[in-house]
Protein backbone atom coordinates (compact mmCIF):
# COMPACT_ATOMS: atom_id res chain seq x y z
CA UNK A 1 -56.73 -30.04 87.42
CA UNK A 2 -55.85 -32.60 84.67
CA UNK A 3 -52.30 -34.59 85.07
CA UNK A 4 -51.10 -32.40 82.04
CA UNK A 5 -51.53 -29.31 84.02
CA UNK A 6 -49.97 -30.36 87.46
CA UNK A 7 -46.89 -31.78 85.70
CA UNK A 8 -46.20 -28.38 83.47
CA UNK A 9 -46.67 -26.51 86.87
CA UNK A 10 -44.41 -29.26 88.49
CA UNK A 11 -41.85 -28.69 86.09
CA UNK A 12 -41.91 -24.91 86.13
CA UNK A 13 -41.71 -25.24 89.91
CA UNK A 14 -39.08 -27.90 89.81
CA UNK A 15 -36.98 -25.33 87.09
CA UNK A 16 -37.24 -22.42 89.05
CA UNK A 17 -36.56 -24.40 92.85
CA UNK A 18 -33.63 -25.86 90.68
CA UNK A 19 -32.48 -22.15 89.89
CA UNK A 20 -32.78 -20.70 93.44
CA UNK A 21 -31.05 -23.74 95.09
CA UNK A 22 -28.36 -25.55 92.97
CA UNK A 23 -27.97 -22.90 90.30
CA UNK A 24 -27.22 -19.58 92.25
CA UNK A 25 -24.31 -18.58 89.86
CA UNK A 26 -26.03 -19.40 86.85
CA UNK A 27 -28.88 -17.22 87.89
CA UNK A 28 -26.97 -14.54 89.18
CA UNK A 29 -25.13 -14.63 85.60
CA UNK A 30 -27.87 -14.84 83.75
CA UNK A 31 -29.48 -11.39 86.08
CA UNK A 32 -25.76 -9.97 85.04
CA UNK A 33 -25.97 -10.33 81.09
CA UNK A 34 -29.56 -8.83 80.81
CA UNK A 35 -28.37 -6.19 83.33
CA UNK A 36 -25.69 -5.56 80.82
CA UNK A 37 -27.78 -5.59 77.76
CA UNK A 38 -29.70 -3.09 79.44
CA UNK A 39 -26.67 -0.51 79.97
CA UNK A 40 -25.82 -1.29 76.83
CA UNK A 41 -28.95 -0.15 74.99
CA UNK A 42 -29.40 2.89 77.10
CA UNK A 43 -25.46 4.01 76.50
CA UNK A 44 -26.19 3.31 72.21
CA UNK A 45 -29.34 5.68 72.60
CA UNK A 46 -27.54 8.60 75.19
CA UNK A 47 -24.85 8.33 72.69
CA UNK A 48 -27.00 8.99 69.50
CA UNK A 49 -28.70 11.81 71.16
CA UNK A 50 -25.63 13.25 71.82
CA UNK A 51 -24.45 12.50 68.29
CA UNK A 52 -27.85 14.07 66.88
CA UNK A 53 -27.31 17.13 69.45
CA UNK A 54 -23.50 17.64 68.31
CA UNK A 55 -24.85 17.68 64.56
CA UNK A 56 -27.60 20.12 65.18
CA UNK A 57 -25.15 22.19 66.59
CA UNK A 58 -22.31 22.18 64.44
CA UNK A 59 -25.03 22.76 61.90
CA UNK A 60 -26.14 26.11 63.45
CA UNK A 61 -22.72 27.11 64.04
CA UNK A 62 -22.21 26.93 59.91
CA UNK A 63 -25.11 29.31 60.06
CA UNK A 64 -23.69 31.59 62.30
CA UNK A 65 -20.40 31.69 60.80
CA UNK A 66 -22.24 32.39 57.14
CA UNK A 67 -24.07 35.34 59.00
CA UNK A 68 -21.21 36.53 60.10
CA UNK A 69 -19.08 37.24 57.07
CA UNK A 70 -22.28 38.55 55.44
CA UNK A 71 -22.49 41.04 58.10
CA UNK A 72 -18.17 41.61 57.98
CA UNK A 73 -19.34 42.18 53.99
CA UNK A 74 -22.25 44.42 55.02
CA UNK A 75 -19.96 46.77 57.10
CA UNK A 76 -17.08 47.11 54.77
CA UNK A 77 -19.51 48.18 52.39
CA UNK A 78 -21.22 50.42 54.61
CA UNK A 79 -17.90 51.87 56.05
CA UNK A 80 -16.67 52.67 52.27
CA UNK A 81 -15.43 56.25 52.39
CA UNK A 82 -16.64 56.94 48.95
CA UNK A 83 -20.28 55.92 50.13
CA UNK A 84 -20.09 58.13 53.16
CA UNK A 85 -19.00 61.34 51.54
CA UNK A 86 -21.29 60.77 48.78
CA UNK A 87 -24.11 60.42 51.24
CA UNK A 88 -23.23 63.45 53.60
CA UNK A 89 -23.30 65.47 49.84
CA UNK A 90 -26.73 64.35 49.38
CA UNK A 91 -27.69 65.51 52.99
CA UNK A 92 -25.96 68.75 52.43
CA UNK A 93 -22.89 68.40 54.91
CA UNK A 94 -19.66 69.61 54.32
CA UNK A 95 -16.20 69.77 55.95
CA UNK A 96 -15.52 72.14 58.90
CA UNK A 97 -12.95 74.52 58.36
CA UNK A 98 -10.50 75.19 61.71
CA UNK A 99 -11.94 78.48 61.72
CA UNK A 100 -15.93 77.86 61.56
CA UNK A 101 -14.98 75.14 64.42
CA UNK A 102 -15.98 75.29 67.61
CA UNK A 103 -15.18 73.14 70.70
CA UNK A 104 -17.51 72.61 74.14
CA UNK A 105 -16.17 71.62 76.90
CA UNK A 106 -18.16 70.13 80.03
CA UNK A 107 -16.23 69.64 83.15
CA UNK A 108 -17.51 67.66 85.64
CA UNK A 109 -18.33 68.52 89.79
């Protein structure tokens, strides 16, 4: 090993001996802040996923709710009493008279 090389290992080892036996609260600060940048990042990207979740959803709830008064339109339109005696004309029904009425009754055991 050349001189160059023992003193860059010396003075790594001297650093990190320094760190482990003078500088215990530095070190144990220093563990703290990355520890905290870590949380950090991993609460910003839970956060946008819930963001991106909460827009997908309101987003399919708009589509839902457009669905829905389409259909509300749909059945009014259906339900028109015009429409329904005009198609019972075409299918040949008519009103019962009382007298042409009959009524079943089922009883039950």
């Amino acid at each position: 090993m050349s001189i160059n090389q023992k003193t860059k290992f010396s003075l790594v080892r001297l650093i990190v001996d320094d760190l482990f036996k003078t500088q215990k609260l530095s070190l144990f600060l220093v563990i703290l802040i990355i520890v905290s940048a870590v949380v950090v990042l991993w609460t910003t990207q839970q956060t946008r996923k819930q963001l991106f979740a909460q827009e997908q959803l309101v987003l399919e709830r708009d589509v839902l709710e457009s669905e829905w008064r389409n259909l509300i339109i749909e059945e009014n339109v259906l339900a028109d009493p015009k429409r329904i005696e005009q198609k019972a004309n075409l299918l040949g029904m008519q009103y019962v008279s009382p007298k042409n009425e009959t009524v079943i009754v089922i009883k039950n055991r």
